[in-house]
Protein backbone atom coordinates (compact mmCIF):
# COMPACT_ATOMS: atom_id res chain seq x y z
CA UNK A 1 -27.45 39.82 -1.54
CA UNK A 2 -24.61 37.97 0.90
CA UNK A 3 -24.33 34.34 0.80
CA UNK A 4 -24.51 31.73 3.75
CA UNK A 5 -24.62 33.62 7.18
CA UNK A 6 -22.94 32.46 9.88
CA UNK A 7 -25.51 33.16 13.23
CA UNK A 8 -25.24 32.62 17.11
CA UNK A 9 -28.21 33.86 19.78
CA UNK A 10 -27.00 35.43 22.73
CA UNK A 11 -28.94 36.21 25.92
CA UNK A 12 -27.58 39.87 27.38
CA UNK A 13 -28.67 42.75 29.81
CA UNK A 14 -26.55 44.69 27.56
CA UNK A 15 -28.67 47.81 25.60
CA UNK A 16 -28.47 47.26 21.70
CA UNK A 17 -26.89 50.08 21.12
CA UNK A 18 -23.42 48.78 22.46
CA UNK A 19 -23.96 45.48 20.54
CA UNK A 20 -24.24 47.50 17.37
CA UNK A 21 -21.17 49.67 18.07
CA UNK A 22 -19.14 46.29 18.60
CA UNK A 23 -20.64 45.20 15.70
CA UNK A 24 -19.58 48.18 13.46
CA UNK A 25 -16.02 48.61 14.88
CA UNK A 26 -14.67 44.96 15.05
CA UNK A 27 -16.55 43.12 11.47
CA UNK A 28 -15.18 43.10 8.36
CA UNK A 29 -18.15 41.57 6.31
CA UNK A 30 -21.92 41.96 6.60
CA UNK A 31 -24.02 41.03 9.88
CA UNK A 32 -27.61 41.50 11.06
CA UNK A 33 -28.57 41.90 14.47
CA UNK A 34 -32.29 40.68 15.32
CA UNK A 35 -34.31 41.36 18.55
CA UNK A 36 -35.85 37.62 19.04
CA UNK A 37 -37.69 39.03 22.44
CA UNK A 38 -37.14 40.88 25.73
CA UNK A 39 -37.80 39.58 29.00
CA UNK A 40 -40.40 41.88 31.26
CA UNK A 41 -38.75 41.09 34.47
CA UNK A 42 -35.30 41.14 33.78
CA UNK A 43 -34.95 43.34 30.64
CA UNK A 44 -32.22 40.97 29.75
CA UNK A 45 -32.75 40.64 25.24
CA UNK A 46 -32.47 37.17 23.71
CA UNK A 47 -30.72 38.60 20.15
CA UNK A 48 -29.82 36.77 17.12
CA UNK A 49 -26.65 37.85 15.28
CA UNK A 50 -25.80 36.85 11.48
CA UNK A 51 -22.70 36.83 9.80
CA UNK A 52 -21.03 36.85 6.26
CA UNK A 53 -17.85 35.66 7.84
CA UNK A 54 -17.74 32.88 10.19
CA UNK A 55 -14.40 34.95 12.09
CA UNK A 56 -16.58 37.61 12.61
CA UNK A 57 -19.02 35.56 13.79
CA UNK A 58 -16.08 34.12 16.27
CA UNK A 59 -14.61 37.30 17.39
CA UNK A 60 -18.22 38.62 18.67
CA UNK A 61 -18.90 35.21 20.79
CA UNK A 62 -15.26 35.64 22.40
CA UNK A 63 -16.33 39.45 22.96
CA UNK A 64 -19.06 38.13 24.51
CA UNK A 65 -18.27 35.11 26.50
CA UNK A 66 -15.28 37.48 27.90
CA UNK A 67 -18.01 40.58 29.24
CA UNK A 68 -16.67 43.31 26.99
CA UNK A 69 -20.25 43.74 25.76
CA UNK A 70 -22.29 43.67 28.84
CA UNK A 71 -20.16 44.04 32.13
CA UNK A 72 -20.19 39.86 32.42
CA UNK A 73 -20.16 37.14 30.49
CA UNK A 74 -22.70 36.35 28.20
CA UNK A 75 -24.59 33.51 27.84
CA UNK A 76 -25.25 31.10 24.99
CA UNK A 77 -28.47 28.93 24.97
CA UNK A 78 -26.90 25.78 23.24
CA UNK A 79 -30.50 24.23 22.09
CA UNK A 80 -30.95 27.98 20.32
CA UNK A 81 -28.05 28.45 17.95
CA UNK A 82 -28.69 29.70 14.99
CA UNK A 83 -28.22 28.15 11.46
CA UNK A 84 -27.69 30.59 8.68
C-alpha cells in the first residue's frame, strides 16, 4: 500500500496508451491512471492521474501543458483537480 497520492485530471485527445508509456518511462514512484469518461463527439478522455511523488506528479503536467503527450497542449480543468 503507497501513502498520500499526489493527483491532477487532464482533458486529452491523446490514446491511453501513450499516457501510459510516459508514465512508465519518466516516474520513479507509483501512479495510477483512471479513465473518469470519454466524450462521444470529440473522443477527447477526461483522465485522472495519481502519484506517490508529487515531482512525478510535476514532470507529467509540464509534459503535458508542453504537447509531448498529445500533439498540443493539454488542458487542465482547474474546478477538477484532484486531491489524493
Amino acid at each position: 500500500m503507497i501513502g498520500r497520492m499526489h493527483g491532477l485530471q487532464i482533458i486529452t485527445a491523446s490514446p491511453l496508451s501513450r499516457i501510459e508509456n510516459w508514465l512508465e518511462d519518466h516516474c520513479r514512484g507509483t501512479y495510477q491512471l483512471r479513465l473518469q469518461g470519454v466524450s462521444r463527439d470529440t473522443g477527447r478522455k477526461q483522465v485522472a492521474v495519481y502519484f506517490e511523488s508529487d515531482g512525478d506528479r510535476m514532470r507529467f503536467k509540464a509534459a503535458c501543458q508542453s504537447g509531448m503527450l498529445n500533439g498540443g497542449p493539454g488542458r487542465f480543468p482547474p474546478e477538477r483537480a484532484v486531491a489524493g
